[in-house]
PDB file of N, CA and C in Angstrom:
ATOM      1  N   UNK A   1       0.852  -1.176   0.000  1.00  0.00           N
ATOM      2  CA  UNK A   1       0.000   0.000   0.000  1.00  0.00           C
ATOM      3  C   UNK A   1       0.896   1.236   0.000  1.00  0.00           C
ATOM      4  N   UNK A   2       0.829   2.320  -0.865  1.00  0.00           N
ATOM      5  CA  UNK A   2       1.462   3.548  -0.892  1.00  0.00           C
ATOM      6  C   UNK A   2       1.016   4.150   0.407  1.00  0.00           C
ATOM      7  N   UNK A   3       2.087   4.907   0.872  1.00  0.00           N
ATOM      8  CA  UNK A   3       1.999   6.029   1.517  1.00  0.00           C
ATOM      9  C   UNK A   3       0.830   6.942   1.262  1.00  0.00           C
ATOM     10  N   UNK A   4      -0.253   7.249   2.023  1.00  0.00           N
ATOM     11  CA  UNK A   4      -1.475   8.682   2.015  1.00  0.00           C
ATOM     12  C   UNK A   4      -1.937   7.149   1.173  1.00  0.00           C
ATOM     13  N   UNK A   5      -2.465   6.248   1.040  1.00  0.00           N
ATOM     14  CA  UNK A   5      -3.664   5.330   0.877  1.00  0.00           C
ATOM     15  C   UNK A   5      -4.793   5.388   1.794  1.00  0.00           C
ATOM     16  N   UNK A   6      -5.909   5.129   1.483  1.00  0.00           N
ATOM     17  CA  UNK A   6      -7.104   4.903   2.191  1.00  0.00           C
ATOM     18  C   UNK A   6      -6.244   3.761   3.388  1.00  0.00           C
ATOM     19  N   UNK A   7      -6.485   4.531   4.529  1.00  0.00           N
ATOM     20  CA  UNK A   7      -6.148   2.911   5.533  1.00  0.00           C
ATOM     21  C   UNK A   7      -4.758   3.109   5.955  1.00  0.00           C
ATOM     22  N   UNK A   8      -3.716   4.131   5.557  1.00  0.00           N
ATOM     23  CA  UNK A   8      -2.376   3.654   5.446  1.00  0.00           C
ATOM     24  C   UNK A   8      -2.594   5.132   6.950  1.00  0.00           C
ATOM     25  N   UNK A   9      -1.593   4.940   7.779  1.00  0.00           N
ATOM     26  CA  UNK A   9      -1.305   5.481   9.061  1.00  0.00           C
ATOM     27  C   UNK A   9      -1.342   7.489   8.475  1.00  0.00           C
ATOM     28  N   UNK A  10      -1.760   8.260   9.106  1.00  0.00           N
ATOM     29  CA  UNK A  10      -1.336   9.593   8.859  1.00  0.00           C
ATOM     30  C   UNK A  10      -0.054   9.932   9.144  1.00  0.00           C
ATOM     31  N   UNK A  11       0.636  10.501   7.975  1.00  0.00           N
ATOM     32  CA  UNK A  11       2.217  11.208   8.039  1.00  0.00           C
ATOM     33  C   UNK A  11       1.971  12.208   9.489  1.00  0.00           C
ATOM     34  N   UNK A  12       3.519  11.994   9.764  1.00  0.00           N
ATOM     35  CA  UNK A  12       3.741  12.753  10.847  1.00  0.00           C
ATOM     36  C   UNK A  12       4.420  13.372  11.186  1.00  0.00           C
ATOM     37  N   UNK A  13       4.258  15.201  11.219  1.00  0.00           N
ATOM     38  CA  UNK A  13       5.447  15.813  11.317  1.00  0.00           C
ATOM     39  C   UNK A  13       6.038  15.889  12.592  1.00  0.00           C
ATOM     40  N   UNK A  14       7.436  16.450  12.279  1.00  0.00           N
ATOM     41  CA  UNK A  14       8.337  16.331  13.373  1.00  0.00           C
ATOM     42  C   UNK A  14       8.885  17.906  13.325  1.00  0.00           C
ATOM     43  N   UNK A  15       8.715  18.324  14.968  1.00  0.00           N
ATOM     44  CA  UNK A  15       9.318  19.768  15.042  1.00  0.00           C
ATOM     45  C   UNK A  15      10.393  19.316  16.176  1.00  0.00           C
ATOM     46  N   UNK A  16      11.666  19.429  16.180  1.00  0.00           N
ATOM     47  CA  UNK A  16      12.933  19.867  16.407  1.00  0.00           C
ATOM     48  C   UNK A  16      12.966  21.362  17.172  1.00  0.00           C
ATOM     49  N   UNK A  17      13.374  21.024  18.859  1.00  0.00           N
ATOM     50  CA  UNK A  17      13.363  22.136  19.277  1.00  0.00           C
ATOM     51  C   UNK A  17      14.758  22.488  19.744  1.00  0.00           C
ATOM     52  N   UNK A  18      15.415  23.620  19.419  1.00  0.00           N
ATOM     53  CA  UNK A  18      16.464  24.206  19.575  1.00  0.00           C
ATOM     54  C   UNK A  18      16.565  25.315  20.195  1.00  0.00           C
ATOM     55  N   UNK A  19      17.189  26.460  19.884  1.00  0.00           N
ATOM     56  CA  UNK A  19      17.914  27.875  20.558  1.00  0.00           C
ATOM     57  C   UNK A  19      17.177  29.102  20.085  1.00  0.00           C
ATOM     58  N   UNK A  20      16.290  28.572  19.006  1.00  0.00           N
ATOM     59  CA  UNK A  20      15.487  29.639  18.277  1.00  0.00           C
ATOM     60  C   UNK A  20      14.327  30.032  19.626  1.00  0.00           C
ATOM     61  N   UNK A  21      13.943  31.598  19.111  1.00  0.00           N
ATOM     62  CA  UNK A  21      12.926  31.590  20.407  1.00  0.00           C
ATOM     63  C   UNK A  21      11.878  30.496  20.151  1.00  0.00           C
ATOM     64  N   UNK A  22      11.292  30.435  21.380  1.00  0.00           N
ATOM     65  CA  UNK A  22       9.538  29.617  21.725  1.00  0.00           C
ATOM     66  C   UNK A  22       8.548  29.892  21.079  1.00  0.00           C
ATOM     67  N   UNK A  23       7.980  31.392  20.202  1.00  0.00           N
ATOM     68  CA  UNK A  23       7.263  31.208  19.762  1.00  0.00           C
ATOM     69  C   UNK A  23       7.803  31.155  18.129  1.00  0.00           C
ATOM     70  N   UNK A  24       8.910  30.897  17.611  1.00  0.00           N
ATOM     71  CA  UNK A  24       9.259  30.179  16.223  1.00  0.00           C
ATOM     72  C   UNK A  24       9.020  28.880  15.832  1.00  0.00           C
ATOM     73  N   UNK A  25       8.843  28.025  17.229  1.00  0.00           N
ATOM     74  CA  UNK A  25       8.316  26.745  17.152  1.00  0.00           C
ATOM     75  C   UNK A  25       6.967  26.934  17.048  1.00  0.00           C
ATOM     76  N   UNK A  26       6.053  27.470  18.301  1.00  0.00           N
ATOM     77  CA  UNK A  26       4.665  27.084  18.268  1.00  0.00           C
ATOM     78  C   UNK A  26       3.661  27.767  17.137  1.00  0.00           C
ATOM     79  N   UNK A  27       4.734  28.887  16.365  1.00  0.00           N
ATOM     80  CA  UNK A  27       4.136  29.206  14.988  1.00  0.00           C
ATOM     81  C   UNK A  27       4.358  28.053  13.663  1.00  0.00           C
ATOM     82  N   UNK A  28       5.541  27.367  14.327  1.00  0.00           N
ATOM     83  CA  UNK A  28       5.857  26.404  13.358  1.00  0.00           C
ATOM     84  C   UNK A  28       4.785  24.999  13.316  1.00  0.00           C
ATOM     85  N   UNK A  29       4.747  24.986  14.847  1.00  0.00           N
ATOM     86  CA  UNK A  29       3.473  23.541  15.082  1.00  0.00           C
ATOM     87  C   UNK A  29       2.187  24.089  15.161  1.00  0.00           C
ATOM     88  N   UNK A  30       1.470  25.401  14.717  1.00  0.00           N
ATOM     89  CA  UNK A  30       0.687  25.761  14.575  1.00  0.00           C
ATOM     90  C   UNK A  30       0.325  25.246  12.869  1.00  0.00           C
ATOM     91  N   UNK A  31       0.869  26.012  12.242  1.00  0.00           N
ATOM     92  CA  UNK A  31       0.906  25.931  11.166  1.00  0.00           C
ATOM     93  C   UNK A  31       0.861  24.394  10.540  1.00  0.00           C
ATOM     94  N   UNK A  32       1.888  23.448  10.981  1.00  0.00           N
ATOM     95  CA  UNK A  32       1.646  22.266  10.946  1.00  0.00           C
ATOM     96  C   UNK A  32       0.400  21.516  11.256  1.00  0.00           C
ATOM     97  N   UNK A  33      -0.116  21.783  12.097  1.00  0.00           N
ATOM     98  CA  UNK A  33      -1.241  21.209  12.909  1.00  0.00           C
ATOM     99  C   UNK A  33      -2.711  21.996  11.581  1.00  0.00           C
ATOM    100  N   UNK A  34      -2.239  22.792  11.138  1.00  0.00           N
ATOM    101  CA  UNK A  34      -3.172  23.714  10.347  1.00  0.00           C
ATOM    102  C   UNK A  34      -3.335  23.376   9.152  1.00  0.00           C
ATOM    103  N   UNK A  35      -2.335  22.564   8.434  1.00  0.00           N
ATOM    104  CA  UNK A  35      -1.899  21.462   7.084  1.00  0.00           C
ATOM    105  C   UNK A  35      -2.699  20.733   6.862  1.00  0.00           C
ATOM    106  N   UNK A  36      -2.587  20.058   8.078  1.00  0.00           N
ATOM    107  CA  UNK A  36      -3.104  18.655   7.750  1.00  0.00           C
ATOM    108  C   UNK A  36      -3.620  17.787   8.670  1.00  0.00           C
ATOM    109  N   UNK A  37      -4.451  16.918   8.910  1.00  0.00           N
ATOM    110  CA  UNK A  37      -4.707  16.058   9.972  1.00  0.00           C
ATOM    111  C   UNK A  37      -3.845  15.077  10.579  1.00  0.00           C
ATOM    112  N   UNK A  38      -2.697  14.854  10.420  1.00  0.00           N
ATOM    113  CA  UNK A  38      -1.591  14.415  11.275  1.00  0.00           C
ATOM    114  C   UNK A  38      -0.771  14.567  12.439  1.00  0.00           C
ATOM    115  N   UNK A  39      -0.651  14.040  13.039  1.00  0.00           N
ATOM    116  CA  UNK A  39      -0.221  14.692  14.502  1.00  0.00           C
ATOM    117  C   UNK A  39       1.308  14.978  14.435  1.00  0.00           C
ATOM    118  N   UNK A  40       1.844  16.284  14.908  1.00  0.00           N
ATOM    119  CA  UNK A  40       2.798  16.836  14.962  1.00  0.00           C
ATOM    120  C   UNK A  40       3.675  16.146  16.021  1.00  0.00           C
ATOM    121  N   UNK A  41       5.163  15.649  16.068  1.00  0.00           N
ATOM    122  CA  UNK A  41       5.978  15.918  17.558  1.00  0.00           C
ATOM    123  C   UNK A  41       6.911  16.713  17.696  1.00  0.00           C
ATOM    124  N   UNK A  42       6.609  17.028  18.731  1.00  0.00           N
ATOM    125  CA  UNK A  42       7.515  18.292  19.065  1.00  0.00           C
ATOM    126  C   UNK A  42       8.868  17.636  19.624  1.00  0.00           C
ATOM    127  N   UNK A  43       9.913  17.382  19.339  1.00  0.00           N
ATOM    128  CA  UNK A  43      10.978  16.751  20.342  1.00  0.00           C
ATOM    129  C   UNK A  43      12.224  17.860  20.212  1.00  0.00           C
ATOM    130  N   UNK A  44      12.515  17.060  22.000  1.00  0.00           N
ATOM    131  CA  UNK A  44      13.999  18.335  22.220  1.00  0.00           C
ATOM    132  C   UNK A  44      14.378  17.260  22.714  1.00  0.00           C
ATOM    133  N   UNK A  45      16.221  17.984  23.265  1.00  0.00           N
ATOM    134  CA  UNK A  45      16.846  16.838  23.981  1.00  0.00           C
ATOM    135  C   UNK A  45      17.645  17.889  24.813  1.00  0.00           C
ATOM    136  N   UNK A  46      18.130  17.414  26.073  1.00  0.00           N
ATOM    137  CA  UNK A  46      18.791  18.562  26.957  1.00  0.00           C
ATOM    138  C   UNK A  46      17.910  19.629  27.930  1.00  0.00           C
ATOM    139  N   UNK A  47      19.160  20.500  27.331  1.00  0.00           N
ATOM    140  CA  UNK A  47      18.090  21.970  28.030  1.00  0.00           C
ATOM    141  C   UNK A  47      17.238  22.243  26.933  1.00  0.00           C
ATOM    142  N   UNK A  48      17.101  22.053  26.139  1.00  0.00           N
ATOM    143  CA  UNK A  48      15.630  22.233  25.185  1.00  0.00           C
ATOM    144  C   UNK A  48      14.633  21.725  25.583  1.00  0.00           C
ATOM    145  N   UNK A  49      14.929  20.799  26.588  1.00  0.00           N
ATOM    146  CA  UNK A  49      13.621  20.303  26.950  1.00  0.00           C
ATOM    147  C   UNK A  49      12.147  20.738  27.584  1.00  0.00           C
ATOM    148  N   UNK A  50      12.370  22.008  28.238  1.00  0.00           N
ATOM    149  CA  UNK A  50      11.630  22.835  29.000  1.00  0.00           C
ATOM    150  C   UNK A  50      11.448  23.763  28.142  1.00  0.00           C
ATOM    151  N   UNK A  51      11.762  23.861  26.758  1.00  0.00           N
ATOM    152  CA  UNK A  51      11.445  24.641  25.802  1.00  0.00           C
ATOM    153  C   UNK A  51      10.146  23.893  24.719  1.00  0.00           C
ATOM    154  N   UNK A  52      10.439  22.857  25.039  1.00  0.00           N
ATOM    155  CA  UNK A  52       9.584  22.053  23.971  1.00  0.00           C
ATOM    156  C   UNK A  52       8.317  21.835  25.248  1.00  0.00           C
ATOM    157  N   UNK A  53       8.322  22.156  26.264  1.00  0.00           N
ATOM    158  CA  UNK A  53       7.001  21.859  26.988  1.00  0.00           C
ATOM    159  C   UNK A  53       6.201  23.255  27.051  1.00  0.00           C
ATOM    160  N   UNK A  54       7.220  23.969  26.731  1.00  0.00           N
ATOM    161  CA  UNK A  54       6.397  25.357  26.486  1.00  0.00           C
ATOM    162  C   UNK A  54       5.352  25.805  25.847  1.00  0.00           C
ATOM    163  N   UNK A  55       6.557  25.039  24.279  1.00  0.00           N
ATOM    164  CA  UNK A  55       6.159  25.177  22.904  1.00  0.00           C
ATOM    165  C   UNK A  55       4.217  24.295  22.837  1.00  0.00           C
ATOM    166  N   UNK A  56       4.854  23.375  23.289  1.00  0.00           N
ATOM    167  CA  UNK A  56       3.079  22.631  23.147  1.00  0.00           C
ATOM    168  C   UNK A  56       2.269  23.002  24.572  1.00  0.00           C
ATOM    169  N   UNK A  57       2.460  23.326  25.253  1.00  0.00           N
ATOM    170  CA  UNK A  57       1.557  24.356  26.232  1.00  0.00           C
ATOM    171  C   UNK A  57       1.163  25.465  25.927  1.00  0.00           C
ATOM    172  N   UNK A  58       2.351  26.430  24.949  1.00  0.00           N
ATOM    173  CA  UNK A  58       1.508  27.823  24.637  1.00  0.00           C
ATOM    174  C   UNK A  58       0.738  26.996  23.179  1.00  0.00           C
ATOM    175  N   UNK A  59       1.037  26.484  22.472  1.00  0.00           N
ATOM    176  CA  UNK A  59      -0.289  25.629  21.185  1.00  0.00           C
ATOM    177  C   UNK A  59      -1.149  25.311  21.603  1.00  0.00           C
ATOM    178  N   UNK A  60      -1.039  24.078  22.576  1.00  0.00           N
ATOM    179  CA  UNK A  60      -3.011  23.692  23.340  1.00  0.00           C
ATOM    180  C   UNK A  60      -3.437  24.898  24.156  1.00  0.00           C
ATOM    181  N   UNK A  61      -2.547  25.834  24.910  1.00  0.00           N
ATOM    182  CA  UNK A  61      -3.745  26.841  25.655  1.00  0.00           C
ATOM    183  C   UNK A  61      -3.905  28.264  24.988  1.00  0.00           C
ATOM    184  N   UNK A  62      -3.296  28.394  24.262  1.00  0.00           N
ATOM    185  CA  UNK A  62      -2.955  30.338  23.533  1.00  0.00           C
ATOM    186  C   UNK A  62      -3.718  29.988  22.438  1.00  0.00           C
ATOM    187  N   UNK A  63      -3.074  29.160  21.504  1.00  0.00           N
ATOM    188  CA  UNK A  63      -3.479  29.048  20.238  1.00  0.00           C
ATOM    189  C   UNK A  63      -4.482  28.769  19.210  1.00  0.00           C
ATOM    190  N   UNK A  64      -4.849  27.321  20.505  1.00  0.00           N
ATOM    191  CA  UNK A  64      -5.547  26.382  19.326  1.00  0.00           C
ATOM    192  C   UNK A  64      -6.243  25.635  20.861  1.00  0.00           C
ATOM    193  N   UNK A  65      -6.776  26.613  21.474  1.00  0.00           N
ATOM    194  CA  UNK A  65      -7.203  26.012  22.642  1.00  0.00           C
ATOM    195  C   UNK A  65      -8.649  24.912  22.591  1.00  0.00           C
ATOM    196  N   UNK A  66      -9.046  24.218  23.133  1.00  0.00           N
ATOM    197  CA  UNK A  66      -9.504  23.347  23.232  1.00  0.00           C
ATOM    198  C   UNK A  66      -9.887  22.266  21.633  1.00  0.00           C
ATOM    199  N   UNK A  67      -8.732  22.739  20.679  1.00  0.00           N
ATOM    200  CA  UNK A  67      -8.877  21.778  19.831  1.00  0.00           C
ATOM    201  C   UNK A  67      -7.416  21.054  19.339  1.00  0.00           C
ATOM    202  N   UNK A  68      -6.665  20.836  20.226  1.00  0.00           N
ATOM    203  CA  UNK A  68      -5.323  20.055  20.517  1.00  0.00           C
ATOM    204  C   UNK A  68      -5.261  18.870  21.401  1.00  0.00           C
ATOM    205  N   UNK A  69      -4.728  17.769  21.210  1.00  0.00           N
ATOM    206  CA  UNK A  69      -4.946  16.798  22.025  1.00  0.00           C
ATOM    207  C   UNK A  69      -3.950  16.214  22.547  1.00  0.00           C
ATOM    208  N   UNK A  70      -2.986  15.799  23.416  1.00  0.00           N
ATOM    209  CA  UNK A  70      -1.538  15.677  23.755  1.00  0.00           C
ATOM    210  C   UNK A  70      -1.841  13.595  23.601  1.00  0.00           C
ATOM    211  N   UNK A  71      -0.784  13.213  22.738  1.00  0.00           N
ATOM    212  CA  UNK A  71      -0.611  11.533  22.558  1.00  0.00           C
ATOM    213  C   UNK A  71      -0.182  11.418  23.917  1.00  0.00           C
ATOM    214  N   UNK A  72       0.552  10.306  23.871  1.00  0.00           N
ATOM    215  CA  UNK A  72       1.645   9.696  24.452  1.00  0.00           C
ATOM    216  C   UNK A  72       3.099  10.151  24.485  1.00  0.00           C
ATOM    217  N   UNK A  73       3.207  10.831  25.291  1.00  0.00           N
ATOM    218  CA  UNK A  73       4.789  11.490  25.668  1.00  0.00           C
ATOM    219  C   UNK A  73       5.408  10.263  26.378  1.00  0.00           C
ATOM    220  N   UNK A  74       6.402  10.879  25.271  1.00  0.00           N
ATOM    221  CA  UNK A  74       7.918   9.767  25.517  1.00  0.00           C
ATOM    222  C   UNK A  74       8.876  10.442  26.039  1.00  0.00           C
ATOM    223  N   UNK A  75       9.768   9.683  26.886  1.00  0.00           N
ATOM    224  CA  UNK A  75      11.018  10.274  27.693  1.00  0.00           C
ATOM    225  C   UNK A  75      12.076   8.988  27.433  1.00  0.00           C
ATOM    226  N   UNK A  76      13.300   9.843  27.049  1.00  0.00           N
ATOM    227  CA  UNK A  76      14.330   8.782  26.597  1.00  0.00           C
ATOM    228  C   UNK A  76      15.755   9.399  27.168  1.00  0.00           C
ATOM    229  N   UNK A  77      16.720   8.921  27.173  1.00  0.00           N
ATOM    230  CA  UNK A  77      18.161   8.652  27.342  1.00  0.00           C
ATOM    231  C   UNK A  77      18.852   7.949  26.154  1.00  0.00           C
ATOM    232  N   UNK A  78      19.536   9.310  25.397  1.00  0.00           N
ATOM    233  CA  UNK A  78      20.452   9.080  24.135  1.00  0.00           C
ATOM    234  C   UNK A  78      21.628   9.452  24.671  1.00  0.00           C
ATOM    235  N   UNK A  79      22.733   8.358  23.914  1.00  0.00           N
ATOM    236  CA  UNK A  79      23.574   8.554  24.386  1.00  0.00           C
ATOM    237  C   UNK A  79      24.445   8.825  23.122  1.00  0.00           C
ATOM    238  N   UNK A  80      25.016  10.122  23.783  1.00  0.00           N
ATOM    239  CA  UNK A  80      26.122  11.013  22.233  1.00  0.00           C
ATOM    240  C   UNK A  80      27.376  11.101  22.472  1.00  0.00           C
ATOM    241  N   UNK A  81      27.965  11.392  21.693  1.00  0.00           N
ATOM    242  CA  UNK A  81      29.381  11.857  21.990  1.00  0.00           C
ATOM    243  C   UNK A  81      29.664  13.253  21.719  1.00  0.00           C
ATOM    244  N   UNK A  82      30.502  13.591  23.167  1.00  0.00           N
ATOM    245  CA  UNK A  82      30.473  15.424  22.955  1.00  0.00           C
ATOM    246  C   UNK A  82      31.633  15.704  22.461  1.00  0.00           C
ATOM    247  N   UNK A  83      31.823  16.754  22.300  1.00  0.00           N
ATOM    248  CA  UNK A  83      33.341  17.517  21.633  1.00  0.00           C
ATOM    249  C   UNK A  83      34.720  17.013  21.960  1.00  0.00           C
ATOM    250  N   UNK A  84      34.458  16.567  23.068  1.00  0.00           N
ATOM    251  CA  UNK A  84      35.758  15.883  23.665  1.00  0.00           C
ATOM    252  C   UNK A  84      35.933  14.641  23.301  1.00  0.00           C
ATOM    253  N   UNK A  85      34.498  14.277  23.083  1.00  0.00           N
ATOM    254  CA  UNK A  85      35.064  12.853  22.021  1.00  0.00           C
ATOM    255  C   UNK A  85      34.430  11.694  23.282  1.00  0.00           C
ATOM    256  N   UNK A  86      33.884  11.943  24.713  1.00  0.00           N
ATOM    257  CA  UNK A  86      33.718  11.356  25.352  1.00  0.00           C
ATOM    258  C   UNK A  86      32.035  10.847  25.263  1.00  0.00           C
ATOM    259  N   UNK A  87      31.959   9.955  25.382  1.00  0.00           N
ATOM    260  CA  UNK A  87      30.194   9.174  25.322  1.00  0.00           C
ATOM    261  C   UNK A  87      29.856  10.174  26.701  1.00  0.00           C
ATOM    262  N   UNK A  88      28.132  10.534  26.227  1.00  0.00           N
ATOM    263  CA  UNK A  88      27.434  11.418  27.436  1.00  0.00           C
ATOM    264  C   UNK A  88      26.044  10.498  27.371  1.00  0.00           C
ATOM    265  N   UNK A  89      25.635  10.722  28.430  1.00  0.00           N
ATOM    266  CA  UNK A  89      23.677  10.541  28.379  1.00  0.00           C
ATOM    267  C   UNK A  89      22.989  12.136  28.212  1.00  0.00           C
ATOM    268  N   UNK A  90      21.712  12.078  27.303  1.00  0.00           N
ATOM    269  CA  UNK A  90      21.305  13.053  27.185  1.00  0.00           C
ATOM    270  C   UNK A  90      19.812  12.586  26.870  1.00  0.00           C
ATOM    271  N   UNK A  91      18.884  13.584  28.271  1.00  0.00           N
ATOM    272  CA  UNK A  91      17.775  13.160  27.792  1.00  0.00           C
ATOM    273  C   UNK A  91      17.460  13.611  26.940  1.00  0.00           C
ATOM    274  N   UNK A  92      15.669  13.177  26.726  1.00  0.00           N
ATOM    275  CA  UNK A  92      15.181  13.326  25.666  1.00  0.00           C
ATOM    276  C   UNK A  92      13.287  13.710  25.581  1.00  0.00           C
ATOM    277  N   UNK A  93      12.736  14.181  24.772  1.00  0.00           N
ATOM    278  CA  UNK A  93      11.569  14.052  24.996  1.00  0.00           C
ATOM    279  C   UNK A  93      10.633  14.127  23.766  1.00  0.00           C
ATOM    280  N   UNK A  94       9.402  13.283  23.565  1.00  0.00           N
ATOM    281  CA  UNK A  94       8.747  13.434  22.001  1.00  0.00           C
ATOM    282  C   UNK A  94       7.302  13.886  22.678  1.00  0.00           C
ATOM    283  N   UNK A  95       6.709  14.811  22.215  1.00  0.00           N
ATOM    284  CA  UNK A  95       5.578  15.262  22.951  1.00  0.00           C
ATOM    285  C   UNK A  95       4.552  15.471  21.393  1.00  0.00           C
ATOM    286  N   UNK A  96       3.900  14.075  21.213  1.00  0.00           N
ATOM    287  CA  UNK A  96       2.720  14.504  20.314  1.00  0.00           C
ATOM    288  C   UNK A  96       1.705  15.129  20.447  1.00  0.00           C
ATOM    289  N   UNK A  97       1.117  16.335  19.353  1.00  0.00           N
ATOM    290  CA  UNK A  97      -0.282  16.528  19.195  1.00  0.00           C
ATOM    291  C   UNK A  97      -0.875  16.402  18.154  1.00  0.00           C
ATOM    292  N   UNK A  98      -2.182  16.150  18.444  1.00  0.00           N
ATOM    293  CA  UNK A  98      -3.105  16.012  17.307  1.00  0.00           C
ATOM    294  C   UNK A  98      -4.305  17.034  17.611  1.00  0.00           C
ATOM    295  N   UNK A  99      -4.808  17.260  16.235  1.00  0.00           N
ATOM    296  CA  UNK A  99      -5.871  18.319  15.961  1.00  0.00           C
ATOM    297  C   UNK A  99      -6.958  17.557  16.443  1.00  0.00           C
ATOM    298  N   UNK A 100      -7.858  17.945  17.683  1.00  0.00           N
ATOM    299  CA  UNK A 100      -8.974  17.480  17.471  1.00  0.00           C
ATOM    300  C   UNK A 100     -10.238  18.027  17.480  1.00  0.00           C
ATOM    301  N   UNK A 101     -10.130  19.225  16.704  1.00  0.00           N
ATOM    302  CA  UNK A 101     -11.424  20.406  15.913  1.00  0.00           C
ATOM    303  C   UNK A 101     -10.822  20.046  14.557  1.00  0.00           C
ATOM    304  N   UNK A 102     -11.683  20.508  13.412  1.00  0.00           N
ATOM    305  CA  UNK A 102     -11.977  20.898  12.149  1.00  0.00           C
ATOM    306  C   UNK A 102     -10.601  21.418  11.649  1.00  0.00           C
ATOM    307  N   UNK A 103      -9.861  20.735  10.857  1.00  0.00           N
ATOM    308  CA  UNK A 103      -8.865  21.584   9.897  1.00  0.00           C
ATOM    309  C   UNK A 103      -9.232  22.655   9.124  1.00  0.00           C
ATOM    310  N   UNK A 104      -8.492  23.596   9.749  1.00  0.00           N
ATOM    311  CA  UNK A 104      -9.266  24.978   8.701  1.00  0.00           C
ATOM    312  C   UNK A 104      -8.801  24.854   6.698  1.00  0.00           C
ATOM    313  N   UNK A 105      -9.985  25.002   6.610  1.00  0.00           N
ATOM    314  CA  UNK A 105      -9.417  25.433   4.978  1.00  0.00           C
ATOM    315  C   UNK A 105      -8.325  26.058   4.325  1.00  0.00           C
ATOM    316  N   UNK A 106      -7.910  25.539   3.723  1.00  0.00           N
ATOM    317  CA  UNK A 106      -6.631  26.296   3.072  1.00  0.00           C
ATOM    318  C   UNK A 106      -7.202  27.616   1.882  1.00  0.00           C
ATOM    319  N   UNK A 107      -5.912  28.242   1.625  1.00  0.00           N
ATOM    320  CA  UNK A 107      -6.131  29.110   0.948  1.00  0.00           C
ATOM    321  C   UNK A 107      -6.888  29.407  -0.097  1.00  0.00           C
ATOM    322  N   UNK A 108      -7.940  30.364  -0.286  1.00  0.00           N
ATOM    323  CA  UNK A 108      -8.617  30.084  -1.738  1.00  0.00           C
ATOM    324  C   UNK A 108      -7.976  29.945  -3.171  1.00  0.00           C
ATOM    325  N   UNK A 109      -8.384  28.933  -3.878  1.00  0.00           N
ATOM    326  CA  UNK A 109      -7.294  28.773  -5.310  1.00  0.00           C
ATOM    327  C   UNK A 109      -7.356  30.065  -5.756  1.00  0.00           C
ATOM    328  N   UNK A 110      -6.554  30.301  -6.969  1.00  0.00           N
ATOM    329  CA  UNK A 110      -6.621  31.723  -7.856  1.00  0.00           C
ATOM    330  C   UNK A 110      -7.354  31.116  -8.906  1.00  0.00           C
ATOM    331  N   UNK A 111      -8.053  31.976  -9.622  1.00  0.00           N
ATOM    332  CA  UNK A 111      -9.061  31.591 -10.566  1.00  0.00           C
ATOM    333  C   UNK A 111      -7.847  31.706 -11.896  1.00  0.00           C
ATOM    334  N   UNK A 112      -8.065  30.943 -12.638  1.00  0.00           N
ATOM    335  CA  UNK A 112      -7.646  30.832 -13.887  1.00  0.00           C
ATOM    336  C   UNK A 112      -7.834  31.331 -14.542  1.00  0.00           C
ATOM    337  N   UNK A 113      -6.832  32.140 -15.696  1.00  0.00           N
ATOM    338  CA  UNK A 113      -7.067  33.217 -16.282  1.00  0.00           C
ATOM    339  C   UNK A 113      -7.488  32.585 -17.478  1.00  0.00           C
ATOM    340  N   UNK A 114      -8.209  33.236 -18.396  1.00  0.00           N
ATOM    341  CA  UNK A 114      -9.213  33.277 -19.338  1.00  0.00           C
ATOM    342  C   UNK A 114      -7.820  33.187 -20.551  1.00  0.00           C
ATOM    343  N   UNK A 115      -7.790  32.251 -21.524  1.00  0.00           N
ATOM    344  CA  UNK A 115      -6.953  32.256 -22.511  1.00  0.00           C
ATOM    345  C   UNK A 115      -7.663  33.452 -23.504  1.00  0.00           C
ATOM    346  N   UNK A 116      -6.129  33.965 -24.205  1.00  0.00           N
ATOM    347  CA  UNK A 116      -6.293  35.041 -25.398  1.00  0.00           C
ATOM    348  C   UNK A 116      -6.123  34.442 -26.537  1.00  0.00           C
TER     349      UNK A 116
END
């Protein structure tokens, strides 16, 4: 079965949280969440982590309030190697949402211009 088939799982985006401010993400998982009916995750690792709980706290209560739904949050321990070359533990966190109001309509098409 192809990918986007009747039946086949909804694609799922992934937002990556970093150093950029907080609301560059939750405009980013806004917008996402605004696409399409697929559930977004938000994941950080580190001190990003309290950034990415932000990010989907100001989306379900500022934004898109009572039509966001939080999955199953995951908490993990990756283990990297830092600059020094030495193995570290570094947590981790995947915090899904899904739309659960009405996807708004997308943009109106442009009408097609009339051939000469």
């Amino acid at each position: 079965m192809s990918p986007g088939a009747e039946g086949a799982p909804p694609a799922m985006s992934i937002v990556f949280i970093g150093q950029k401010p907080t609301m560059t993400y939750v405009f980013q998982v806004v917008a996402q969440l605004n696409s399409g009916p697929g559930p977004v995750v938000v994941k950080a690792r580190g001190n990003a982590i309290a950034k990415a709980v932000d990010v989907a706290e100001v989306v379900r209560r500022r934004f898109l309030e009572g039509e966001v739904e939080l999955g199953r949050i995951a908490i993990d321990t990756e283990r990297l190697t830092n600059k020094e070359g030495r193995d570290t533990n570094v947590s981790s966190i995947a915090i899904p949402l899904s739309r659960t109001g009405p996807v708004p309509p997308g943009p109106p098409a442009a009408p097609a211009s009339a051939p000469r």
